[in-house]
C-alpha atoms as a PDB file:
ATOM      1  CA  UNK A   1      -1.654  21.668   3.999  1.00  0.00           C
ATOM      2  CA  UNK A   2       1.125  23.648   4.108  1.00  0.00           C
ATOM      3  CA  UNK A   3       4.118  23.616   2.530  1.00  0.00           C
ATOM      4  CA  UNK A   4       6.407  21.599   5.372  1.00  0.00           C
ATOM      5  CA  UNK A   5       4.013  19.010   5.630  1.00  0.00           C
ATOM      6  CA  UNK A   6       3.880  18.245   2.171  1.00  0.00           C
ATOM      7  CA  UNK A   7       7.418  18.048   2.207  1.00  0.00           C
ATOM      8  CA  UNK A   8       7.755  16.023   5.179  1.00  0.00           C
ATOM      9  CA  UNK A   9       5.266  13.645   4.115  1.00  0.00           C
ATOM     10  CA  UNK A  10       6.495  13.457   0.290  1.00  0.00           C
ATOM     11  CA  UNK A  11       9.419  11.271   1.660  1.00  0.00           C
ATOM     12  CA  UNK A  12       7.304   8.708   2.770  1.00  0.00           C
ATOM     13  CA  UNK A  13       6.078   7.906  -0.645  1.00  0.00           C
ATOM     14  CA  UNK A  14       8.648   8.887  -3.063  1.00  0.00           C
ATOM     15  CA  UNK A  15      10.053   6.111  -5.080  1.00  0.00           C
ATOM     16  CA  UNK A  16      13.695   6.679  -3.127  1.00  0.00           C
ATOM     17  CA  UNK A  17      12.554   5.859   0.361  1.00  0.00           C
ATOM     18  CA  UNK A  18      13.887   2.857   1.683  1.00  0.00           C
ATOM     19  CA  UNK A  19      10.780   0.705   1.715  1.00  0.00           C
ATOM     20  CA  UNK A  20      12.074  -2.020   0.062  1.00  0.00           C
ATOM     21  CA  UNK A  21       8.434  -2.118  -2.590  1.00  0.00           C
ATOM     22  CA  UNK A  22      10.651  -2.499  -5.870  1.00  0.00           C
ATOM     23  CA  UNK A  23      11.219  -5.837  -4.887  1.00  0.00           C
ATOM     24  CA  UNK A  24       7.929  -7.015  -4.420  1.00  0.00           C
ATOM     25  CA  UNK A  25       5.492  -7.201  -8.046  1.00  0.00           C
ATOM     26  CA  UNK A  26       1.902  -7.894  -5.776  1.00  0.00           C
ATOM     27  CA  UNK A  27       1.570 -11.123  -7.670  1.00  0.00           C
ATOM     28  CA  UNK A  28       1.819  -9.356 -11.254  1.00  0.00           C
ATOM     29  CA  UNK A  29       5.256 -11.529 -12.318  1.00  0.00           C
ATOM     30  CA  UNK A  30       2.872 -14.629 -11.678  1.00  0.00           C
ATOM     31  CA  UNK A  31       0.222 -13.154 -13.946  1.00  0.00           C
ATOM     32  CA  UNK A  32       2.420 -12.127 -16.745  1.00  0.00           C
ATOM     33  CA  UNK A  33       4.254 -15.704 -16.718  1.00  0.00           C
ATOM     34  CA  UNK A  34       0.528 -17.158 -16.644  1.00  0.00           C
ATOM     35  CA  UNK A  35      -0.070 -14.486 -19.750  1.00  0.00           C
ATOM     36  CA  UNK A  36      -2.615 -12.971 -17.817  1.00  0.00           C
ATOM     37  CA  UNK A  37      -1.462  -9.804 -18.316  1.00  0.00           C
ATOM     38  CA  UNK A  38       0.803  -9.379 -21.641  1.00  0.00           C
ATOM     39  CA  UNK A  39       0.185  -5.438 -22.538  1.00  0.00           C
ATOM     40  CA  UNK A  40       0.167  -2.299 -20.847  1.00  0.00           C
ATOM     41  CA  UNK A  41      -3.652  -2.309 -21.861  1.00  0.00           C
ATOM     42  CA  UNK A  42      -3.753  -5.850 -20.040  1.00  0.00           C
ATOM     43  CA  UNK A  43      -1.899  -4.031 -16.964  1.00  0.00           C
ATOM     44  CA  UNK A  44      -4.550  -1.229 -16.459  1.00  0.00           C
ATOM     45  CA  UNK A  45      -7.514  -3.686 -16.223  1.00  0.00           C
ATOM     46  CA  UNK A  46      -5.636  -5.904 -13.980  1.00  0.00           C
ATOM     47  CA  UNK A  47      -4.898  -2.920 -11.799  1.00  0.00           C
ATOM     48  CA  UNK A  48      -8.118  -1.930 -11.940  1.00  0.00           C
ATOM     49  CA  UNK A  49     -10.063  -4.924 -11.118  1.00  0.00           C
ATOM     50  CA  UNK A  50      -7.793  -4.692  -7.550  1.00  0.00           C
ATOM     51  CA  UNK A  51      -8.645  -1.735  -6.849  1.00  0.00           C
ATOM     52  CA  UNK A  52     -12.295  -2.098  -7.167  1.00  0.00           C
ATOM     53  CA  UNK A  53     -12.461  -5.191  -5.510  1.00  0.00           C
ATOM     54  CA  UNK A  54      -9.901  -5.569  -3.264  1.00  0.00           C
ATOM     55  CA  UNK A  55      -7.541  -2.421  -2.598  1.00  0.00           C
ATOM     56  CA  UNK A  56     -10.296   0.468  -1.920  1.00  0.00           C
ATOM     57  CA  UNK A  57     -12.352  -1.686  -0.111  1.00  0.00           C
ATOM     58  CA  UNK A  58      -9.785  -3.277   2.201  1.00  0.00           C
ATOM     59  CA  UNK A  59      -5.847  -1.360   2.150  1.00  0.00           C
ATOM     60  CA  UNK A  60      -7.465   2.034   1.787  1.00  0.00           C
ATOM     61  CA  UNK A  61      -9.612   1.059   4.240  1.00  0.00           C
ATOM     62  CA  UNK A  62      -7.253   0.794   6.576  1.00  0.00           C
ATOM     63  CA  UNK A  63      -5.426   4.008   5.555  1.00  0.00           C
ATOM     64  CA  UNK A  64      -8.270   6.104   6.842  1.00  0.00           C
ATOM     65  CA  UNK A  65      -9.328   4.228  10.065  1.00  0.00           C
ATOM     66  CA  UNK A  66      -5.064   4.455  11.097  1.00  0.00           C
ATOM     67  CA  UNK A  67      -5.299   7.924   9.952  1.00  0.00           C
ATOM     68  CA  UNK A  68      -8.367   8.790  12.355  1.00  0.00           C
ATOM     69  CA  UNK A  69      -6.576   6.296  14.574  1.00  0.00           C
ATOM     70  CA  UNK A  70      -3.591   8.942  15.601  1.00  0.00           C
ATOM     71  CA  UNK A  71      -6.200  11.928  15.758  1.00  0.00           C
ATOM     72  CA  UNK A  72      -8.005  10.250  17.822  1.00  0.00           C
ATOM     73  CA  UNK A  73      -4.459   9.493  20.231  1.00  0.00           C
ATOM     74  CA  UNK A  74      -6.425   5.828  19.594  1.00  0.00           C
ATOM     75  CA  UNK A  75      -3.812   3.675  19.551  1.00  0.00           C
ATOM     76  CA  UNK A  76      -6.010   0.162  20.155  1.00  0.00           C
ATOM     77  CA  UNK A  77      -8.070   1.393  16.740  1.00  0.00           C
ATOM     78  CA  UNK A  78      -4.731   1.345  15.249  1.00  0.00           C
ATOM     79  CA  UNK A  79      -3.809  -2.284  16.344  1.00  0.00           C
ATOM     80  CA  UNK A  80      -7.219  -3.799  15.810  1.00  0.00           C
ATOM     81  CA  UNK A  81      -7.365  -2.584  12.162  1.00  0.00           C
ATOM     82  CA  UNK A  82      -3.768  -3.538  11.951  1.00  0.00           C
ATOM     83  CA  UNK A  83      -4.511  -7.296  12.948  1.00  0.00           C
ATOM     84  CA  UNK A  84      -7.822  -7.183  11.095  1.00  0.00           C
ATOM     85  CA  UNK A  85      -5.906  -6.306   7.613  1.00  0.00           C
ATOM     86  CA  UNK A  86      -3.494  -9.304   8.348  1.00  0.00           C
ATOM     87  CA  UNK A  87      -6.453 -11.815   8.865  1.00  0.00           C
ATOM     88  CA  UNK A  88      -7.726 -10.458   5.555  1.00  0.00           C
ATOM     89  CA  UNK A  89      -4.460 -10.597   3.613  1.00  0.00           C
ATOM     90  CA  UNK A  90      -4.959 -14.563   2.317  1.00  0.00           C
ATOM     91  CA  UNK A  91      -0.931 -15.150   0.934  1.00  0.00           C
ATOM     92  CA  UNK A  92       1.841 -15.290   2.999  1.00  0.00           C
ATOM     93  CA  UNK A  93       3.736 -13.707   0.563  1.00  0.00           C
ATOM     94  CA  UNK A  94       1.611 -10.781   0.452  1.00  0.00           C
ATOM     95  CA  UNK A  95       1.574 -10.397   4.511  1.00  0.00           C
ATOM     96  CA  UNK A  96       5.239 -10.776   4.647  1.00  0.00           C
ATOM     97  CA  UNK A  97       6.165  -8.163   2.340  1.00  0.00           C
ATOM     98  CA  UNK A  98       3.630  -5.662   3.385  1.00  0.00           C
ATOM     99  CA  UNK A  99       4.822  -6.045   7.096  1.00  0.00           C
ATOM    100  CA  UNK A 100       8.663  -5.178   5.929  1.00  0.00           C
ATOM    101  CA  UNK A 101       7.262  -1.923   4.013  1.00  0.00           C
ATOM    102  CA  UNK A 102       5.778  -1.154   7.160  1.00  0.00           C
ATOM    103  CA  UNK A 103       8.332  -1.918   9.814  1.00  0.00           C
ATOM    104  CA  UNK A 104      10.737   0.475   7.485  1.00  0.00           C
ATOM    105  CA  UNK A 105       8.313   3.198   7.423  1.00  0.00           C
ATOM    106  CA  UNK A 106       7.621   3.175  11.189  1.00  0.00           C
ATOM    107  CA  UNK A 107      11.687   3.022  11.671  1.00  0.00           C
ATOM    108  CA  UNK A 108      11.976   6.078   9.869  1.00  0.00           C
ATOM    109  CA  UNK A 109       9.102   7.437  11.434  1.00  0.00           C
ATOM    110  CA  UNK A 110       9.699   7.264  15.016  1.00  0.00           C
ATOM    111  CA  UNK A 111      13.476   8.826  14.109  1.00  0.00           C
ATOM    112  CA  UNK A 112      11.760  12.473  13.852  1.00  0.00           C
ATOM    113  CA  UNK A 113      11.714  14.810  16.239  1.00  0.00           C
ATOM    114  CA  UNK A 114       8.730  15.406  18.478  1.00  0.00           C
ATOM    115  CA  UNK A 115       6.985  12.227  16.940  1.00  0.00           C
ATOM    116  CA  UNK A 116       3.173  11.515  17.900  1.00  0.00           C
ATOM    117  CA  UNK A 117       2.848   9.158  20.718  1.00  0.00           C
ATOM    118  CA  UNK A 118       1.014   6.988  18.612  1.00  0.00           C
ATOM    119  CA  UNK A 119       3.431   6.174  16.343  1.00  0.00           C
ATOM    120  CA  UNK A 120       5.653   5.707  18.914  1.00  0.00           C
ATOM    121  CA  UNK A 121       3.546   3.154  20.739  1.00  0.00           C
ATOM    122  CA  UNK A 122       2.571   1.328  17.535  1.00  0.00           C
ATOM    123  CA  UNK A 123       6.267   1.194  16.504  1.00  0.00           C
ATOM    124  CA  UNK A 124       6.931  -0.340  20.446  1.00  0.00           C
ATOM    125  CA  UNK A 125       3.784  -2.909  19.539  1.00  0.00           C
ATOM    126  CA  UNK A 126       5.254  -3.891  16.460  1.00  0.00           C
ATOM    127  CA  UNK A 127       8.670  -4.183  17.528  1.00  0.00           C
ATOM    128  CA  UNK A 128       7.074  -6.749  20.627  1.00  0.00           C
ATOM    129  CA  UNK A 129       5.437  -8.349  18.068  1.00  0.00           C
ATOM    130  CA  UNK A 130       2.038  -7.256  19.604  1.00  0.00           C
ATOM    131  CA  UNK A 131       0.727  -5.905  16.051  1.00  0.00           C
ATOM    132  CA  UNK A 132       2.116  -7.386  12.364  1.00  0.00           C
ATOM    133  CA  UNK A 133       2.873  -3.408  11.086  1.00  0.00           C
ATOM    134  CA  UNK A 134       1.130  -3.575   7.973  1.00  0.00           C
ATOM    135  CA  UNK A 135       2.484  -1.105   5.511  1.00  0.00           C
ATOM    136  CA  UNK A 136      -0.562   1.037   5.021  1.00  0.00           C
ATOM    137  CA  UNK A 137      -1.327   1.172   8.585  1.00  0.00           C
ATOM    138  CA  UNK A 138       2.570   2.522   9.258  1.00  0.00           C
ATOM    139  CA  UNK A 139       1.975   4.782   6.470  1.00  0.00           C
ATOM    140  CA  UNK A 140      -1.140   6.214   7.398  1.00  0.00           C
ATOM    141  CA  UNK A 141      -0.030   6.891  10.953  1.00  0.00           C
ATOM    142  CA  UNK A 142       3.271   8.568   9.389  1.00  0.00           C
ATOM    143  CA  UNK A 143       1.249  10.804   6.726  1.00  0.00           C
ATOM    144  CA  UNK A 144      -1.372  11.879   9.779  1.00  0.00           C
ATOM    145  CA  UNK A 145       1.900  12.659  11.979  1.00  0.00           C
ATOM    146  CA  UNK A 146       2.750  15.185   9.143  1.00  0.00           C
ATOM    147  CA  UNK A 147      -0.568  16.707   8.962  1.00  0.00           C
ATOM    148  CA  UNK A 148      -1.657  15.160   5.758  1.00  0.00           C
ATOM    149  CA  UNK A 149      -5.478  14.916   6.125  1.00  0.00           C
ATOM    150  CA  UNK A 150      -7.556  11.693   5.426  1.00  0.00           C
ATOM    151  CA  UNK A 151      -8.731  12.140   1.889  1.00  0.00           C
ATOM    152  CA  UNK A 152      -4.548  13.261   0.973  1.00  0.00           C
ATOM    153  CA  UNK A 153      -3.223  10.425   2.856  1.00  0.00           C
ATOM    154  CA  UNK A 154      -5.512   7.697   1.499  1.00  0.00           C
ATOM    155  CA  UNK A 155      -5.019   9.011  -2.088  1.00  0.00           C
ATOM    156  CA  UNK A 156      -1.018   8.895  -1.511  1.00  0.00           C
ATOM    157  CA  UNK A 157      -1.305   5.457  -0.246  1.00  0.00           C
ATOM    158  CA  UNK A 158      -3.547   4.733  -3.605  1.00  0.00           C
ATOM    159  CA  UNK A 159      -1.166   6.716  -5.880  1.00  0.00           C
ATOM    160  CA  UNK A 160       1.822   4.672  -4.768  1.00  0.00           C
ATOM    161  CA  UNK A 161       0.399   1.297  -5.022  1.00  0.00           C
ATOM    162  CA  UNK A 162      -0.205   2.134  -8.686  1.00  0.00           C
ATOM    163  CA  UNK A 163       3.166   3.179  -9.278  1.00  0.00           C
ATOM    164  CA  UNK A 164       4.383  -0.091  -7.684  1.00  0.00           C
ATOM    165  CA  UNK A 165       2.426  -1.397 -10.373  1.00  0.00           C
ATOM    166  CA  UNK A 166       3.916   0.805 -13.330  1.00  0.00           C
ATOM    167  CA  UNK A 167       7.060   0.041 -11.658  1.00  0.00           C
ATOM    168  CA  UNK A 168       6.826  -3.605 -11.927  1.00  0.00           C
ATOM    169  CA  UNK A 169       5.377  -3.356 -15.334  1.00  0.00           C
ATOM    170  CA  UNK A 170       8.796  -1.764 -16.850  1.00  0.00           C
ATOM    171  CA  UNK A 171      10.359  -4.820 -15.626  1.00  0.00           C
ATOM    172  CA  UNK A 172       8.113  -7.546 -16.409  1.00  0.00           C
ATOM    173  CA  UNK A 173       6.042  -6.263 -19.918  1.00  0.00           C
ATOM    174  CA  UNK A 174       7.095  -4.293 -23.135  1.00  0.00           C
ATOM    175  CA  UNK A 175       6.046  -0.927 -21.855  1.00  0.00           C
ATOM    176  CA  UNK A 176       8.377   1.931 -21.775  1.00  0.00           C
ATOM    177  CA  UNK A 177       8.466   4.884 -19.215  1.00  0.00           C
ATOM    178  CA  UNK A 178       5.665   7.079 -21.636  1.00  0.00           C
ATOM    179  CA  UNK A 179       3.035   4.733 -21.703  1.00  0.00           C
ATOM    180  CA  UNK A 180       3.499   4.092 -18.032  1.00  0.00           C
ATOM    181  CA  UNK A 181       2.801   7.737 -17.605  1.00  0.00           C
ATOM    182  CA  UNK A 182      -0.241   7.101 -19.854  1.00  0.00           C
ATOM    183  CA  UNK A 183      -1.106   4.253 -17.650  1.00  0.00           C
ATOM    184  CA  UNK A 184      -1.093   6.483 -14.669  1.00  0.00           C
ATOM    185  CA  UNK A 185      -2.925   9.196 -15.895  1.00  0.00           C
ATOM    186  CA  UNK A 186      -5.717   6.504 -17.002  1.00  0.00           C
ATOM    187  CA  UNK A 187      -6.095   5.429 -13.659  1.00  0.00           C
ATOM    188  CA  UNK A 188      -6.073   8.913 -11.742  1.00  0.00           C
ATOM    189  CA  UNK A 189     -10.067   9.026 -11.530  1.00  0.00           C
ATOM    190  CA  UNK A 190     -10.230   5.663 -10.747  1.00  0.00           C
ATOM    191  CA  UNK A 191      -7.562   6.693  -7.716  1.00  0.00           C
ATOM    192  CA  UNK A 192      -9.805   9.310  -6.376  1.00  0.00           C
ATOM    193  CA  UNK A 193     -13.441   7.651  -6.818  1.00  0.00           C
ATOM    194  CA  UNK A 194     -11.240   4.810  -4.360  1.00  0.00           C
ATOM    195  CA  UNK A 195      -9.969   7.276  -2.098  1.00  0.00           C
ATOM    196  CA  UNK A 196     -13.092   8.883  -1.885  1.00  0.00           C
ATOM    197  CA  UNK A 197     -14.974   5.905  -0.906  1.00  0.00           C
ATOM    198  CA  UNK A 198     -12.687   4.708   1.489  1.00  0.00           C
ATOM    199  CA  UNK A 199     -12.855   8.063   3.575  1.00  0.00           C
ATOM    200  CA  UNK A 200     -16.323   7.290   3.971  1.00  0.00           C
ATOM    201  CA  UNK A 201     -16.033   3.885   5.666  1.00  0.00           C
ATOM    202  CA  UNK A 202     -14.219   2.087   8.495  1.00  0.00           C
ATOM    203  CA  UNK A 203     -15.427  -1.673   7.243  1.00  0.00           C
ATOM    204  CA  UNK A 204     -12.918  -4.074   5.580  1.00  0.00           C
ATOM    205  CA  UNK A 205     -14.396  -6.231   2.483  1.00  0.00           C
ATOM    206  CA  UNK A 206     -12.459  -7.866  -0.364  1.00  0.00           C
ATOM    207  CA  UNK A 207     -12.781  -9.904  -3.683  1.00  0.00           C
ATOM    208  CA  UNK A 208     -10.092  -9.925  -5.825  1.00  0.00           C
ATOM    209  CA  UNK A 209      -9.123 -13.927  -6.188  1.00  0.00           C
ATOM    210  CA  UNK A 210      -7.706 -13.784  -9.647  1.00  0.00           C
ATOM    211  CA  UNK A 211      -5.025 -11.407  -8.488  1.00  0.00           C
ATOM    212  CA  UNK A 212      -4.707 -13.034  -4.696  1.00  0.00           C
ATOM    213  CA  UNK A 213      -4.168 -16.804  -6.358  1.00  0.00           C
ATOM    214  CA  UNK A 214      -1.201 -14.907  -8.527  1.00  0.00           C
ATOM    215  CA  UNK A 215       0.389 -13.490  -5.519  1.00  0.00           C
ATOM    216  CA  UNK A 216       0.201 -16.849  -4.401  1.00  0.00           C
ATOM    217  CA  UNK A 217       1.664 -18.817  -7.105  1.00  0.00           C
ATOM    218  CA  UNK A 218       4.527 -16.348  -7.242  1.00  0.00           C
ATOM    219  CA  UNK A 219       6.718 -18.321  -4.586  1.00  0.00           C
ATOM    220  CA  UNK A 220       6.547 -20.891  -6.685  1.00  0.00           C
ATOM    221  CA  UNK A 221       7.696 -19.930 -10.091  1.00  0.00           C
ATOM    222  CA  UNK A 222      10.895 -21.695 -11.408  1.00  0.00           C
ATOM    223  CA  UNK A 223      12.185 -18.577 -12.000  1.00  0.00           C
ATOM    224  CA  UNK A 224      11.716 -14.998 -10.456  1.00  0.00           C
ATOM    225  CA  UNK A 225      12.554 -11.129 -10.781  1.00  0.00           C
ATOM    226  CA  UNK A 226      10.813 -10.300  -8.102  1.00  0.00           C
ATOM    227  CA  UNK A 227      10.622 -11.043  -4.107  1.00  0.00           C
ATOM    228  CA  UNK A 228       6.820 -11.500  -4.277  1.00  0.00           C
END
């Protein structure tokens, strides 16, 4: 990759772009006011369990068949994983705010010059409400468009979700910014034996109830820090 690309892609999933996931705990504010999940130690399993079960085998999924999707100029591979990951996604809550991560990163997206008609056409889909624009769909099709390859985009699409995680964890837990670090660097193999797996395949499968029936009970709370 060379240096322009990285750069170019690097927006898409640094902490500052406008994608609206600080709002949004995945169901972990549930958990922690169920004392599910009281430590940072409590955090990583938690994390981990979802992406064993659920994330690498369904969202990461995704990532790479988008990814070979805009390659491909394959737009219909695009929209049928696209649906397929909203028919999986079980909580409204959880659809809802991946779709708004996605419709910002496609907005952005389709703003730069000499975009790939792909992203283009899926941005067109989405905005005729033709596909739901499932944030790691949008941000697959946005890494390929800056010549990330599959392994690289899949593994920035898992890298993020964790921080989201470690994010939401400051908030919620008493963890401070070290330990999060810790936290992350715990789960970096974990990251790329996911990745790695998911480059491989182009099925969709999922089990991770615990943390799905959390994301669902969120809407519900009495009170909440987060949107979801």
């Amino acid at each position: 990759m060379n240096t322009f690309s990285l750069l170019n892609g690097l927006r898409f999933i640094d902490s500052f772009f406008p994608s609206g996931g600080y709002a949004y705990s995945s169901g972990l504010e549930a958990a922690v006011q169920a004392k599910a999940v009281r430590s940072g130690d409590d955090l990583f399993l938690y994390v981990e369990d979802m992406f064993r079960q659920g994330i690498a085998h369904r969202e990461a999924v995704a990532v790479g068949v988008a990814h070979d999707a805009l390659f491909c100029n394959d737009l219909q591979s695009a929209l049928s994983i696209d649906h397929e990951l909203h028919a999986m996604k079980l909580g409204q809550e959880s659809r809802v705010a991946s779709q708004r991560m996605g419709r910002q990163v496609v907005k952005i997206a389709v703003e730069q010059p000499a975009a790939h008609a792909v992203v283009l056409d899926f941005y067109a889909a989405m905005e005729a409400d033709r596909t739901p624009g499932h944030f790691p769909v949008a941000l697959a099709l946005t890494l390929a468009d800056a010549s990330w390859d599959k392994a690289e985009t899949i593994a920035a699409f898992c890298y993020q979700t964790a921080v989201g995680f470690v994010s939401a964890g400051l908030k919620l837990l008493p963890i401070g910014q070290r330990e999060g670090q810790h936290l992350l660097e715990r789960w970096m193999p974990l990251l790329d034996e996911c990745a790695r797996r998911a480059a491989e395949s182009n099925r969709m499968t999922a089990w991770s109830p615990i943390q799905d029936i959390y994301a669902m009970r969120h809407s519900r709370l009495e009170s909440r820090l987060f949107r979801s």
